[in-house]
Every structure is written in C-alpha cells, then in structure tokens.
C-alpha atoms as a PDB file:
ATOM      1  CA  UNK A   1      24.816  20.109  12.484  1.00  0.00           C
ATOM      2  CA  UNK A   2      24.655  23.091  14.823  1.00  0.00           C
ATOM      3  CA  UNK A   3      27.952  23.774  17.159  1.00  0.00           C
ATOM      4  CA  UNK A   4      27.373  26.094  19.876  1.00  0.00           C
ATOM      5  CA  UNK A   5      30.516  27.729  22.441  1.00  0.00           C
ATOM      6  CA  UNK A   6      29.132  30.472  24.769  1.00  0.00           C
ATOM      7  CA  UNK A   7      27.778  33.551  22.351  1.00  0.00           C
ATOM      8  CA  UNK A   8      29.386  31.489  18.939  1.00  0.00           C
ATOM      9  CA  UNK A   9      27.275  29.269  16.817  1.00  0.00           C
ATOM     10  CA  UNK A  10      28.855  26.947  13.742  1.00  0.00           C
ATOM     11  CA  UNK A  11      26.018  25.325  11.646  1.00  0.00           C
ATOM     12  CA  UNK A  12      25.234  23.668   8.343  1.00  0.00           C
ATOM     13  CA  UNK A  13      22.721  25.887   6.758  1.00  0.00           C
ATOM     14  CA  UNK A  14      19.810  24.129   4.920  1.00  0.00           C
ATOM     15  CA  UNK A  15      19.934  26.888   2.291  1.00  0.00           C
ATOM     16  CA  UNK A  16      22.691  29.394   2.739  1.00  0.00           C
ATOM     17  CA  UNK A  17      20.995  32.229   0.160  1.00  0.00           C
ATOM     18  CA  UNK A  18      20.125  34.319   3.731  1.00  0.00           C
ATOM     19  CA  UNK A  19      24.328  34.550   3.658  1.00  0.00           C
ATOM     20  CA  UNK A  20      24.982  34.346   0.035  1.00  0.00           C
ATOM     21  CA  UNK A  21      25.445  38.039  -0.587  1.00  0.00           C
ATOM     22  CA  UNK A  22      27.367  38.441   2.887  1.00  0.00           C
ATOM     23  CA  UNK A  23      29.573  35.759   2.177  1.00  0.00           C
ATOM     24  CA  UNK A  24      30.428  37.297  -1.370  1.00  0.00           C
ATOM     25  CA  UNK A  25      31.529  39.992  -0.169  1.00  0.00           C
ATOM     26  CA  UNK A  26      33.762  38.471   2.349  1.00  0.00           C
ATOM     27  CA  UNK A  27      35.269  36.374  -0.247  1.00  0.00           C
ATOM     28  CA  UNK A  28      35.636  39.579  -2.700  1.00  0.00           C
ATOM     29  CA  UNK A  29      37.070  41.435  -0.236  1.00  0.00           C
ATOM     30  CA  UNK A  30      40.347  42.429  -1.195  1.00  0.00           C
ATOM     31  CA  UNK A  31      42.214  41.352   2.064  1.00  0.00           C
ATOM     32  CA  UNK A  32      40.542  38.573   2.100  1.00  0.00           C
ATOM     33  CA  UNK A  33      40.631  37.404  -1.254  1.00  0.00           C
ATOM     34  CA  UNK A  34      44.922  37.262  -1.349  1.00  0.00           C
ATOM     35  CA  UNK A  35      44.808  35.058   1.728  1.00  0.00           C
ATOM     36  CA  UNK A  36      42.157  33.015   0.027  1.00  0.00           C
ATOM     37  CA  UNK A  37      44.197  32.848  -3.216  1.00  0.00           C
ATOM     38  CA  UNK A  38      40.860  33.717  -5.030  1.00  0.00           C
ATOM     39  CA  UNK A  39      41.409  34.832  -8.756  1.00  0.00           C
ATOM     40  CA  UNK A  40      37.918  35.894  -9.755  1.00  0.00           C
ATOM     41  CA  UNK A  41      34.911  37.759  -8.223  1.00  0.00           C
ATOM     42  CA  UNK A  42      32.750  35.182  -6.552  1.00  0.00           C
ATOM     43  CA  UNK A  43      28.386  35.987  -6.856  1.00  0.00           C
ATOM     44  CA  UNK A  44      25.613  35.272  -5.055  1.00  0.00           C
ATOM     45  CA  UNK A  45      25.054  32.185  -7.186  1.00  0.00           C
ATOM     46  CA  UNK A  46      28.718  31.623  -6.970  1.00  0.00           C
ATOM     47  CA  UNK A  47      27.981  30.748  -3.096  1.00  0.00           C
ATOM     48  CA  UNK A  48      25.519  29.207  -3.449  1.00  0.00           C
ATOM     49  CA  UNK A  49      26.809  26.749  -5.995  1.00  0.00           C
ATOM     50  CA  UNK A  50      30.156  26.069  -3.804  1.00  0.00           C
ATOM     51  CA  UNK A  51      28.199  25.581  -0.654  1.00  0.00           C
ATOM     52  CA  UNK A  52      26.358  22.905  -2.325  1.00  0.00           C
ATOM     53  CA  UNK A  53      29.845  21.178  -3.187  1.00  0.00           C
ATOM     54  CA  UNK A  54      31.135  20.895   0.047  1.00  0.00           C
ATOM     55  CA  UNK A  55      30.109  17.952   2.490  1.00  0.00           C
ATOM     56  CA  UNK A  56      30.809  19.796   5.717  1.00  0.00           C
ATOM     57  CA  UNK A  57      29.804  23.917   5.305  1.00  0.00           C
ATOM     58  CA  UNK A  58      29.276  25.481   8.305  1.00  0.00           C
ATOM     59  CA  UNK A  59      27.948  29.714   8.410  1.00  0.00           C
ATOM     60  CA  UNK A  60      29.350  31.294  11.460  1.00  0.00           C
ATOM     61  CA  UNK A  61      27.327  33.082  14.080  1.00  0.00           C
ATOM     62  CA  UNK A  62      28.393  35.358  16.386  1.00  0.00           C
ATOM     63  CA  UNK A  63      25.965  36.624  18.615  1.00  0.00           C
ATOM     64  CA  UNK A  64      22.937  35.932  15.725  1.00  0.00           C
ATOM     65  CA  UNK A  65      24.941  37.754  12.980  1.00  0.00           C
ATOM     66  CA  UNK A  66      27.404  36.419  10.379  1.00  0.00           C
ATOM     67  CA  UNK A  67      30.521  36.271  11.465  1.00  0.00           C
ATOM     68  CA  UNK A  68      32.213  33.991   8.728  1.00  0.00           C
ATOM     69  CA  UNK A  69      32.218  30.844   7.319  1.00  0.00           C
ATOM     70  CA  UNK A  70      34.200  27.360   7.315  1.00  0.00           C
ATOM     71  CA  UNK A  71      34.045  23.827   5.745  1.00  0.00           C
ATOM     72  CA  UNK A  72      35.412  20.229   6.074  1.00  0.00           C
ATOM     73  CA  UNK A  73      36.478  18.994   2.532  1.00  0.00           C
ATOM     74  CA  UNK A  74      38.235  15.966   0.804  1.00  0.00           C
ATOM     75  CA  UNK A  75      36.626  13.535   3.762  1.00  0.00           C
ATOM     76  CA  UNK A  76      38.289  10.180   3.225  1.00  0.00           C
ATOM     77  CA  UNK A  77      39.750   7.842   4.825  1.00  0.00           C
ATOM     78  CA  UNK A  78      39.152   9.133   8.573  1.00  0.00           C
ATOM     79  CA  UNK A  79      40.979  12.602   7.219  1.00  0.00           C
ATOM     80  CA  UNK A  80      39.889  15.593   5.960  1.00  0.00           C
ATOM     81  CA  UNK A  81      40.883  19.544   5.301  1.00  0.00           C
ATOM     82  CA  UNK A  82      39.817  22.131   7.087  1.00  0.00           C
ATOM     83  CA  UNK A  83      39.348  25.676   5.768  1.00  0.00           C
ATOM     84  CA  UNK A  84      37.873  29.062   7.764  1.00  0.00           C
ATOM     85  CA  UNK A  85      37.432  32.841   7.038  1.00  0.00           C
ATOM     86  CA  UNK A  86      36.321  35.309   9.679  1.00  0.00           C
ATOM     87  CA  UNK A  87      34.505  37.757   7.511  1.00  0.00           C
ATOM     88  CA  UNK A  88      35.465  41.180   8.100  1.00  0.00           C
ATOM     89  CA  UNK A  89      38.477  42.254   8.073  1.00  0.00           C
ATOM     90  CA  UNK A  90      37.864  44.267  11.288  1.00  0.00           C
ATOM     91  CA  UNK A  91      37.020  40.969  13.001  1.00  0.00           C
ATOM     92  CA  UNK A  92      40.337  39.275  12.305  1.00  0.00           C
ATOM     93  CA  UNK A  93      43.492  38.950  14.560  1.00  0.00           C
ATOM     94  CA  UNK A  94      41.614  39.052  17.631  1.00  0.00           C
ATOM     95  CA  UNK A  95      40.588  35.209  18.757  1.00  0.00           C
ATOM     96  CA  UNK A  96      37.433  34.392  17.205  1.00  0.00           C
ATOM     97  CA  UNK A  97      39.187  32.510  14.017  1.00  0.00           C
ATOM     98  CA  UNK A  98      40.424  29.943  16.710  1.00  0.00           C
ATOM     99  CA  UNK A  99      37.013  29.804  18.617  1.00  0.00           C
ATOM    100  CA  UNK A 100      35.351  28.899  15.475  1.00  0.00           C
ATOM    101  CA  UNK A 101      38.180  26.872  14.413  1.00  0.00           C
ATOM    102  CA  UNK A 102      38.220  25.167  17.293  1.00  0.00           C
ATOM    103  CA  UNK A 103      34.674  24.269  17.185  1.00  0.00           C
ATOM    104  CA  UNK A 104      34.646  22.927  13.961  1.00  0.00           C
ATOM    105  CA  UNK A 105      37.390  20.949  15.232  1.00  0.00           C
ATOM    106  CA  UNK A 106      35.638  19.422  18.404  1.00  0.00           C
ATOM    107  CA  UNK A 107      32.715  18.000  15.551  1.00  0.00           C
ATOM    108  CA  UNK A 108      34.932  16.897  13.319  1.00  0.00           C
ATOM    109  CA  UNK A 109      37.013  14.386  16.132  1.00  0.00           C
ATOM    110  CA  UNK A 110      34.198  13.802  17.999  1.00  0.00           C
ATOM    111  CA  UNK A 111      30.988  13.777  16.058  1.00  0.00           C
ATOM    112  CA  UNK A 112      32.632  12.886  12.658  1.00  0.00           C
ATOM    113  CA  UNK A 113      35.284  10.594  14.203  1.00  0.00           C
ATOM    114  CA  UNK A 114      37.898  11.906  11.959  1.00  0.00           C
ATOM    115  CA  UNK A 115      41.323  10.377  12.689  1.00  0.00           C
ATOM    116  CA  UNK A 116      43.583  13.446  11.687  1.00  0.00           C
ATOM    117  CA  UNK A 117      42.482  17.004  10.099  1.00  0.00           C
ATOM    118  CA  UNK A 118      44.482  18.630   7.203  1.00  0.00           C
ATOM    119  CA  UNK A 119      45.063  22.764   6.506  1.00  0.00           C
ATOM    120  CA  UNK A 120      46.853  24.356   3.741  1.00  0.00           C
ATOM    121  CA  UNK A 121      47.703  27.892   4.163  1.00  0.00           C
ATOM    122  CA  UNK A 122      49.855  30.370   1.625  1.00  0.00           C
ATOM    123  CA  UNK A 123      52.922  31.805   3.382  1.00  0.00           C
ATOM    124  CA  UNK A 124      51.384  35.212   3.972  1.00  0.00           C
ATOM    125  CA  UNK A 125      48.430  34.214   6.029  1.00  0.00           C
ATOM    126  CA  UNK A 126      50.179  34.380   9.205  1.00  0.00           C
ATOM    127  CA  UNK A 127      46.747  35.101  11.088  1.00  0.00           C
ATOM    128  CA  UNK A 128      45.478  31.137  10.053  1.00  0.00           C
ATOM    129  CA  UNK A 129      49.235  30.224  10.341  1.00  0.00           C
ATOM    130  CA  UNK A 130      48.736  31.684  13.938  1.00  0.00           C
ATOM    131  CA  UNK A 131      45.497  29.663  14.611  1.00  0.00           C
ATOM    132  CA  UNK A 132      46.994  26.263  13.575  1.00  0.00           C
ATOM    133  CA  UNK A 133      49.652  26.267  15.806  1.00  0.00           C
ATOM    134  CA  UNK A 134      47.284  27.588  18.765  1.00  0.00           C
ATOM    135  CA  UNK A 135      45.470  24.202  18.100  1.00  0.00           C
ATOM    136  CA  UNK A 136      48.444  21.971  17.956  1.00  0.00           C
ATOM    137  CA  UNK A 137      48.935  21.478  14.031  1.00  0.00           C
ATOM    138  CA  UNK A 138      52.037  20.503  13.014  1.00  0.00           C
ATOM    139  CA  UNK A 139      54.026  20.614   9.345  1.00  0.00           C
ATOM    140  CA  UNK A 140      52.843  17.738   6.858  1.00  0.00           C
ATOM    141  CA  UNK A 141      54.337  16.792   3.674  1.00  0.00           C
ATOM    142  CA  UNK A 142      51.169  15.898   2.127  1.00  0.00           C
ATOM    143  CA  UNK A 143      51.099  16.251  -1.278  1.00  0.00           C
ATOM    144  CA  UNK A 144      46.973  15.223  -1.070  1.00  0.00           C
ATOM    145  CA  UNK A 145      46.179  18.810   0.128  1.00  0.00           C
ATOM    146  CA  UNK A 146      46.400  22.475  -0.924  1.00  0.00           C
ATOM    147  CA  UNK A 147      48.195  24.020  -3.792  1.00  0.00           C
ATOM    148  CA  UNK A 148      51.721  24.858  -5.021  1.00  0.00           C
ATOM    149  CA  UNK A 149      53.309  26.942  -2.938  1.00  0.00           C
ATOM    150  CA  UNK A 150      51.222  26.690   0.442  1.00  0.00           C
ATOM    151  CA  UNK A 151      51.999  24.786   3.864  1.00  0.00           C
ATOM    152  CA  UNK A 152      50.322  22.076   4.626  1.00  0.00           C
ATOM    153  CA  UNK A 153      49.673  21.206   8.330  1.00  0.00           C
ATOM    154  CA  UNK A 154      47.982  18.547  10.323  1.00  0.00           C
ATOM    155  CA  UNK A 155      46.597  17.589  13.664  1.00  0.00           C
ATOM    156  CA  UNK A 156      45.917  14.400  14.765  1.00  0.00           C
ATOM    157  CA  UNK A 157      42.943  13.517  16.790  1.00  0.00           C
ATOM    158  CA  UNK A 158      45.142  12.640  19.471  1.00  0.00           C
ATOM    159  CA  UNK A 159      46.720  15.920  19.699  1.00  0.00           C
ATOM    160  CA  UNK A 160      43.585  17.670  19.528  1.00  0.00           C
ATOM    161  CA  UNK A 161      42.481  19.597  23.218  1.00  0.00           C
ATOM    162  CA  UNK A 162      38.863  20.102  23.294  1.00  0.00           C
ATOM    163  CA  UNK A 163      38.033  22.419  25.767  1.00  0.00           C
ATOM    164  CA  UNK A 164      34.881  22.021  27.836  1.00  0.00           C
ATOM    165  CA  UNK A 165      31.273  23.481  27.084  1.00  0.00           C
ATOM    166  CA  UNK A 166      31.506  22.778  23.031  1.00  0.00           C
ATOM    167  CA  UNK A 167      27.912  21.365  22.360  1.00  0.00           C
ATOM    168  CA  UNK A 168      27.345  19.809  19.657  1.00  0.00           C
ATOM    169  CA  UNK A 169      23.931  19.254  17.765  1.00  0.00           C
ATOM    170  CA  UNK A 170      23.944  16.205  14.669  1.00  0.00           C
END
C-alpha cells in the first residue's frame, strides 16, 4: 500500500532492510525508547524480524527520506491498534506525527474498512497523547489493547475527518 499527502509518503515496504539500521536507531534512541516502553536494544535483524510480524507496517517518507515508521496491529473484528514514531527526536512536536497519523488513518477507514481504530499510549507521551485528541480519539476501557499502566483510546470510523488530497495506492 503506498499513502501519499503533499511531500509525505506512508508505504508497506516489500523488504524494509534499506530502513532496518535507521529504524534501530530510532527505536534505541533513548527518548524514544521510554515513550516506546522498549526494555532492550533492538538490531538490524531485530527490525527486520518485527516488520515481518505485523500485518499493516508502513516506513515513513518525508520528502524521499525516512522520516519514521507506523503499523496497524491486532486486526479483528473491523478494529485494530494503531501505533507511530516520528524518528528523530528533532522531528517531533511539530505536526508531522499527525500528518502521518492521519494518513494511516484515512487507509485504514477507507481502504481497510475498519469500523473503529485502537491506541495505547503511557502517561508520559503527551506528544502521541497530543495527536490522538487532534484526530478525535476518545478514552476506551479496553482491556484488549496496550499494557498495564497505559491509556487506551479509540476513534470510531464515524468520528474520523479525512481531509481532502490523501491518495491512496492498494
């Protein structure tokens, strides 16, 4: 699937080893890896072997280069959770988490036909916190989603507001 929004670009890589080392250092990176609640170094292979897990992976492009990565996981039942990282730390806080999140968004309702979309966030991530609400998630008891601890949002197809020129490439 390929996801384009002016300069931004979400696809599903056929083989992501071109953003395996990239993307391991994003993960290892110490900001990022307390808001990602990750407890060990990831590696190359690491990637690799997680991409190939996930159903929905999407590399994020911003003009051509990596920008970060996100994923739809757990589909069932016309649901399923949604989970982003802008890459570099310099990148965050300033509006591209919510493009891409927003694009990955617009496939999942309208390509995927997903009824509602799950997040679970720790407490301290108040930049994704910040993001959910911008798309209209709301607080979910869930117990399907996330771990101990985090908040677990929704949003509901319905609630969803895709704005125009998302194109969107099966």
């Amino acid at each position: 699937m390929r996801i384009e929004w002016g300069e931004l670009v979400a696809l599903t890589p056929r083989d992501v080893t071109p953003y395996a080392a990239a993307l391991a250092a994003a993960y290892n990176d110490p900001k990022n890896s307390v808001l990602l609640g990750n407890t060990q170094a990831m590696s190359l292979a690491d990637v690799v072997e997680h991409y190939a897990t996930l159903p929905y992976p999407f590399v994020l492009l911003a003009h051509g280069e990596l920008a970060g990565d996100a994923d739809l996981r757990g589909v069932s039942g016309g649901a399923a959770e949604f989970a982003f990282l802008i890459a570099a730390p310099s990148a965050q806080g300033k509006g591209l988490g919510t493009r891409f999140a927003t694009m990955i968004h617009a496939a999942a309702f309208r390509t995927l036909g997903l009824e509602r979309v799950y997040a679970s966030v720790i407490p301290d991530n108040t930049a994704s916190l910040r993001v959910f609400e911008k798309l209209g998630y709301i607080a979910d008891d869930t117990l399907a989603y996330g771990d101990p601890g985090d908040i677990v949002l929704r949003l509901d197809r319905d609630a969803f507001v895709e704005p125009p020129g998302i194109t969107i490439q099966p």
